[in-house]
C-alpha atoms as a PDB file:
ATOM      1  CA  UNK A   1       0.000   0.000   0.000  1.00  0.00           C
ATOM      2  CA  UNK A   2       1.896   2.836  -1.043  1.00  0.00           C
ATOM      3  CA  UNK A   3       0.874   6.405  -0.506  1.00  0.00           C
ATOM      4  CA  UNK A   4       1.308   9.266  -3.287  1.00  0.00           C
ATOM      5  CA  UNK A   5       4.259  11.241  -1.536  1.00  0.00           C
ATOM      6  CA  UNK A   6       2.290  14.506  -2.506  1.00  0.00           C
ATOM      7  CA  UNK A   7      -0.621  13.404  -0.804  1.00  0.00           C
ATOM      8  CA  UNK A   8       1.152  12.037   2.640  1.00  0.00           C
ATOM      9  CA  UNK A   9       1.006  14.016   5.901  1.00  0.00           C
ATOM     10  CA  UNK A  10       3.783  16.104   5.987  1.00  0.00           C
ATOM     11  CA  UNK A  11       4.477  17.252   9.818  1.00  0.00           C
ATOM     12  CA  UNK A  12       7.145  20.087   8.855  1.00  0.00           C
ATOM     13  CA  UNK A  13       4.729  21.398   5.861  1.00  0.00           C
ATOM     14  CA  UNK A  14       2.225  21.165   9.001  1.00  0.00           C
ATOM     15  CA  UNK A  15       4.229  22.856  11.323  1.00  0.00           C
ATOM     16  CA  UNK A  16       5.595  25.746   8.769  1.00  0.00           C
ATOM     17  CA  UNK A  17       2.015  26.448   7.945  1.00  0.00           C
ATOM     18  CA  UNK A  18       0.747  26.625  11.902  1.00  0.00           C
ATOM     19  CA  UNK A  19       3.812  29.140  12.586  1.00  0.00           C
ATOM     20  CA  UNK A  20       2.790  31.461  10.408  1.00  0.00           C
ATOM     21  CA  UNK A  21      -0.627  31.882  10.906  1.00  0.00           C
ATOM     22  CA  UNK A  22       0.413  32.099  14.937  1.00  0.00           C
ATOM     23  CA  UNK A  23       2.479  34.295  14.065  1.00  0.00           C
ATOM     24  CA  UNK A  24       0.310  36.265  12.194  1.00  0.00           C
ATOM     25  CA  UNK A  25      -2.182  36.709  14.839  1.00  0.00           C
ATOM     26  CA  UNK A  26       1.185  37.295  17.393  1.00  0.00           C
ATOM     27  CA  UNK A  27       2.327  40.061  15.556  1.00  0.00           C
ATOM     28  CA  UNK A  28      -0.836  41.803  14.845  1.00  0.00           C
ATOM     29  CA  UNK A  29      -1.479  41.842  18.456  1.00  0.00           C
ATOM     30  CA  UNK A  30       1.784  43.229  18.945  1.00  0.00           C
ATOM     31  CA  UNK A  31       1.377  45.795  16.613  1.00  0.00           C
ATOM     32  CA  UNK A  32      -2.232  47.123  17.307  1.00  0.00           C
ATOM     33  CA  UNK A  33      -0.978  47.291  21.365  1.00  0.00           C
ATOM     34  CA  UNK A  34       2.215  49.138  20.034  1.00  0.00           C
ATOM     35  CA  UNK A  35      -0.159  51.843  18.515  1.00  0.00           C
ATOM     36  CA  UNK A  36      -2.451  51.999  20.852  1.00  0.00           C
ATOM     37  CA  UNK A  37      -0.084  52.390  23.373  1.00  0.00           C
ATOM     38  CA  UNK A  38       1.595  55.318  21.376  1.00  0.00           C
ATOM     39  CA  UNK A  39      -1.604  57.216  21.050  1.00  0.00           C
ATOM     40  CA  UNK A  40      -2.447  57.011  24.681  1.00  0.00           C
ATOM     41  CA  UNK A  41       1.158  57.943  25.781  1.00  0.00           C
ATOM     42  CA  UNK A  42       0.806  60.892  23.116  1.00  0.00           C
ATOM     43  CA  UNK A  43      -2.749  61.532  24.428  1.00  0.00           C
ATOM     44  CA  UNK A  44      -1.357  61.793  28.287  1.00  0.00           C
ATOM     45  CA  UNK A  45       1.865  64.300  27.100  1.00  0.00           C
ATOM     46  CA  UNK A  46      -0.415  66.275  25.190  1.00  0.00           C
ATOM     47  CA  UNK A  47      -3.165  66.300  27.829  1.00  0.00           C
ATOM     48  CA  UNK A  48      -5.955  66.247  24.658  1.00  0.00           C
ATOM     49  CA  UNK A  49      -7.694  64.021  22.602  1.00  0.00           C
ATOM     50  CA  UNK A  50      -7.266  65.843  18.935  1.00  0.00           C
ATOM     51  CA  UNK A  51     -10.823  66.819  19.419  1.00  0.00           C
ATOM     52  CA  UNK A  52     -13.039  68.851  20.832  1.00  0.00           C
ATOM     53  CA  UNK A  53     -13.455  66.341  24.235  1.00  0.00           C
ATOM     54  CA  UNK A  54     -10.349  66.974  26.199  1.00  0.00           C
ATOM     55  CA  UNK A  55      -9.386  66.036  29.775  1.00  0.00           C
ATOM     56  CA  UNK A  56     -10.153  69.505  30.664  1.00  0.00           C
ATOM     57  CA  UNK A  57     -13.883  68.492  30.096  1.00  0.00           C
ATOM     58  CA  UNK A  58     -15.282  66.889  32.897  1.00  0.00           C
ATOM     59  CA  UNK A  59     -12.470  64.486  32.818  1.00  0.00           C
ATOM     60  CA  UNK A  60     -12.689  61.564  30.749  1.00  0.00           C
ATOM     61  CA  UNK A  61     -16.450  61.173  30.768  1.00  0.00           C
ATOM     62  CA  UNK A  62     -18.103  62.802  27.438  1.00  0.00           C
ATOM     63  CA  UNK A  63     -15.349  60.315  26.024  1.00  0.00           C
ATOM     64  CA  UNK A  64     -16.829  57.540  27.892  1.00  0.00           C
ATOM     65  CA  UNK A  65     -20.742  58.448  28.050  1.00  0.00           C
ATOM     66  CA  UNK A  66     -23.054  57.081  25.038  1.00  0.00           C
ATOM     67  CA  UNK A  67     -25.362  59.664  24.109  1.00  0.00           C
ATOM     68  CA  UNK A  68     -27.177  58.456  21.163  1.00  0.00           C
ATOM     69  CA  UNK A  69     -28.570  61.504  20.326  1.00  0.00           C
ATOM     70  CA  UNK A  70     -25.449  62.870  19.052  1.00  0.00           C
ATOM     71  CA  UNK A  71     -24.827  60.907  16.415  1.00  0.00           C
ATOM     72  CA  UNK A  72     -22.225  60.419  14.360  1.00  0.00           C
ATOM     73  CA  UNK A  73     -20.990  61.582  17.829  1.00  0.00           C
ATOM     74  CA  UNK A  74     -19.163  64.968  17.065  1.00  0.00           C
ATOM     75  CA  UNK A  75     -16.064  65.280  15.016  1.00  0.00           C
ATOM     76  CA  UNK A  76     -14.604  61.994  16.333  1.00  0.00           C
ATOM     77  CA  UNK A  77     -13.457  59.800  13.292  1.00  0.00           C
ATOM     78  CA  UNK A  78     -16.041  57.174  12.242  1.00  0.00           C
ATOM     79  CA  UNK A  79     -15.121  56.432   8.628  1.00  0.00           C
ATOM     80  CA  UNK A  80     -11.541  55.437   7.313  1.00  0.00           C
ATOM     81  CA  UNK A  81     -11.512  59.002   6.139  1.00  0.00           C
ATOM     82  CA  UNK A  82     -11.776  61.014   8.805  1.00  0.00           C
ATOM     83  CA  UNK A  83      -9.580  58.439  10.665  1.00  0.00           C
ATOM     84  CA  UNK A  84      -6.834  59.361   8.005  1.00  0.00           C
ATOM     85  CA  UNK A  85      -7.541  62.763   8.396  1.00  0.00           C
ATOM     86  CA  UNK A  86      -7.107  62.856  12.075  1.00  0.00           C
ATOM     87  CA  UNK A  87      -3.488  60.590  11.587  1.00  0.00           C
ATOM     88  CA  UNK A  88      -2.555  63.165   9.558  1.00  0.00           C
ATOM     89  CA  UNK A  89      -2.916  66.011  11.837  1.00  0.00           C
ATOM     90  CA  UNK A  90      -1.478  63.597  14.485  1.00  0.00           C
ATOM     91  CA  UNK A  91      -5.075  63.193  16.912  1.00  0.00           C
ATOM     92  CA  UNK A  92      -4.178  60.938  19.659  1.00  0.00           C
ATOM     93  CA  UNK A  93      -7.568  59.308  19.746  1.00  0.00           C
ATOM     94  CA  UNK A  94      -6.927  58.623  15.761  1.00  0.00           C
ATOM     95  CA  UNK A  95      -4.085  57.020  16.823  1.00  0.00           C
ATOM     96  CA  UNK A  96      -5.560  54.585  19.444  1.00  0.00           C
ATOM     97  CA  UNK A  97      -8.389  54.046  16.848  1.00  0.00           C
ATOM     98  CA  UNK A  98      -6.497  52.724  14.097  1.00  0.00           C
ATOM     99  CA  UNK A  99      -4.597  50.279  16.511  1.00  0.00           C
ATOM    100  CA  UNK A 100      -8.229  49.252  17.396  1.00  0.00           C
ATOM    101  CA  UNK A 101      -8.490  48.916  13.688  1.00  0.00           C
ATOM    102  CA  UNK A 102      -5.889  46.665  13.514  1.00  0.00           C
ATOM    103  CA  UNK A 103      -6.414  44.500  16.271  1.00  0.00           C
ATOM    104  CA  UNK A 104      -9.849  44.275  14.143  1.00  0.00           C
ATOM    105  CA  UNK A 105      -8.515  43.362  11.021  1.00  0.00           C
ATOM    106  CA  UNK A 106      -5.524  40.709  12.305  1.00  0.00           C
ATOM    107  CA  UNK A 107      -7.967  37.597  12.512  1.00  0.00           C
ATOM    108  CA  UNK A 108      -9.255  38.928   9.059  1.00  0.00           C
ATOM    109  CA  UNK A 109      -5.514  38.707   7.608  1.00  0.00           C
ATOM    110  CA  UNK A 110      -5.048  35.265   9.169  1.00  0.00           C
ATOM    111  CA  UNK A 111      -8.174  33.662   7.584  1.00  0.00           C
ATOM    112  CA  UNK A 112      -6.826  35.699   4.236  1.00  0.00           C
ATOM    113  CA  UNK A 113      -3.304  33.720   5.459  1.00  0.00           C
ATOM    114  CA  UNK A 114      -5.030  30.312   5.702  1.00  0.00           C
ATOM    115  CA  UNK A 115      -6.849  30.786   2.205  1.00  0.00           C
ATOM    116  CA  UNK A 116      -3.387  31.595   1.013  1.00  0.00           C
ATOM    117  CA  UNK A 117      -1.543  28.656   2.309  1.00  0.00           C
ATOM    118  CA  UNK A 118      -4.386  25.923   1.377  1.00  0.00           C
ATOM    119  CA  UNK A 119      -4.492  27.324  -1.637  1.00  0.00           C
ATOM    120  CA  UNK A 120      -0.640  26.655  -1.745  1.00  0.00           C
ATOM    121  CA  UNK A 121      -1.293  23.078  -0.229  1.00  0.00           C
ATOM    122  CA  UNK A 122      -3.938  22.424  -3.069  1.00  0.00           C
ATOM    123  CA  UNK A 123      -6.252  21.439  -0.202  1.00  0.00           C
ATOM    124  CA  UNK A 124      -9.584  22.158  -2.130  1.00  0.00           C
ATOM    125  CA  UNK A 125     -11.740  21.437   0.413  1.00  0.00           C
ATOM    126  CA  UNK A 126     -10.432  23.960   2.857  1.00  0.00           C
ATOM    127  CA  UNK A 127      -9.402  26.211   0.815  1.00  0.00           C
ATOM    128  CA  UNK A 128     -13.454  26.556  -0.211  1.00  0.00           C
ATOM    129  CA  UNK A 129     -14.331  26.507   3.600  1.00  0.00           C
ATOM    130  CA  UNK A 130     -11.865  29.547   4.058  1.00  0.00           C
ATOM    131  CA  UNK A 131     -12.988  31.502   1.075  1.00  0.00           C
ATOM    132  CA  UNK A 132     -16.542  30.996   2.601  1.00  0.00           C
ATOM    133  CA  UNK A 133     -15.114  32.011   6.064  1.00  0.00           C
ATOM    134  CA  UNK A 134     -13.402  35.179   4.257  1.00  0.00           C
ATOM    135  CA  UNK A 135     -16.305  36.164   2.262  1.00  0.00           C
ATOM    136  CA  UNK A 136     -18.963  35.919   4.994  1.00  0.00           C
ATOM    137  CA  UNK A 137     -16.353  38.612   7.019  1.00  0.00           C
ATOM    138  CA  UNK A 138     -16.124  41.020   4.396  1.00  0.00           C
ATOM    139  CA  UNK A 139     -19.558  41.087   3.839  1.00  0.00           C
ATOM    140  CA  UNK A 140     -20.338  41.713   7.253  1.00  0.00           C
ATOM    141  CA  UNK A 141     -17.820  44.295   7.430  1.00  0.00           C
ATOM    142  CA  UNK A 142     -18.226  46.544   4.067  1.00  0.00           C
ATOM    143  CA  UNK A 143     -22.019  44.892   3.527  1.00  0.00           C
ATOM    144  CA  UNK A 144     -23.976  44.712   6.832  1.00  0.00           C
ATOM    145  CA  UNK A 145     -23.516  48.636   7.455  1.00  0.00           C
ATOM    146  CA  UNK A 146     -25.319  49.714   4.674  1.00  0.00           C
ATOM    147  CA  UNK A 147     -28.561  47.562   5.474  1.00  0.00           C
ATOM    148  CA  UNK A 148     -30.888  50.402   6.895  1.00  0.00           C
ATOM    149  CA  UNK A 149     -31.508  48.225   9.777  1.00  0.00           C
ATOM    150  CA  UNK A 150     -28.237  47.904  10.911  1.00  0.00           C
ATOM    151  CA  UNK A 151     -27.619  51.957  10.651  1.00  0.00           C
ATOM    152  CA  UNK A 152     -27.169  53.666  13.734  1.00  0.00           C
END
């Protein structure tokens, strides 16, 4: 009973492929805390947010309080855009946002990893099970917004 060598279980192939998507995950972490970590430093020295809630406000709480009334909740950033804009003009709270962003988007790049490395494997089957996984995320990401219901 001989087994096709392509098809056998290959424990370093394994291995190589289960260190990278750790460390995909491992670094992204690393990286969104890194940034976050600058913008709150930067938010401390600077003793304001980049908008128009500052600690001098009754402290930290119209950052903190929900007010649904308000919305899209002042100048703060709530599209990539204005995000952009405010990392331009160096806002702290942009800063600590798009770390948030990318501790969002790190599980997103390591299913995008996984397609990539079944795809390499020529593992069909879970390389169809990942594009499923990756489509149903960015359709509730750039999709699921835009349904009226789901609008804030």
């Amino acid at each position: 009973m001989n087994q096709d060598p392509d098809k056998s279980f290959d424990k370093k192939r394994y291995a190589l492929m289960q260190s990278v998507l750790a460390k995909t995950l491992l670094y992204g972490v690393i990286l969104s805390t890194t940034i976050i970590v600058i913008g709150l430093v930067y938010m401390s020295v600077t003793y304001s947010t980049g908008y128009n809630c500052d600690f001098t406000d009754a402290s930290l709480s119209c950052l903190l309080n929900y007010n649904p009334a308000t919305i899209p909740h002042g100048e703060y950033p709530n599209t990539l855009v204005s995000m952009a804009t405010g990392l331009v003009q160096l806002k702290p709270f942009a800063i600590i946002q798009l770390g948030v962003l990318v501790l969002l988007a790190t599980p997103v790049l390591r299913v995008f990893a996984s397609l990539v490395l079944f795809a390499i494997e020529k593992d069909r089957p879970f390389v169809l099970i990942t594009l499923f996984v990756f489509l149903i995320l960015l359709f509730s990401f750039f999709v699921v917004p835009e349904i009226p219901i789901f609008k804030a």
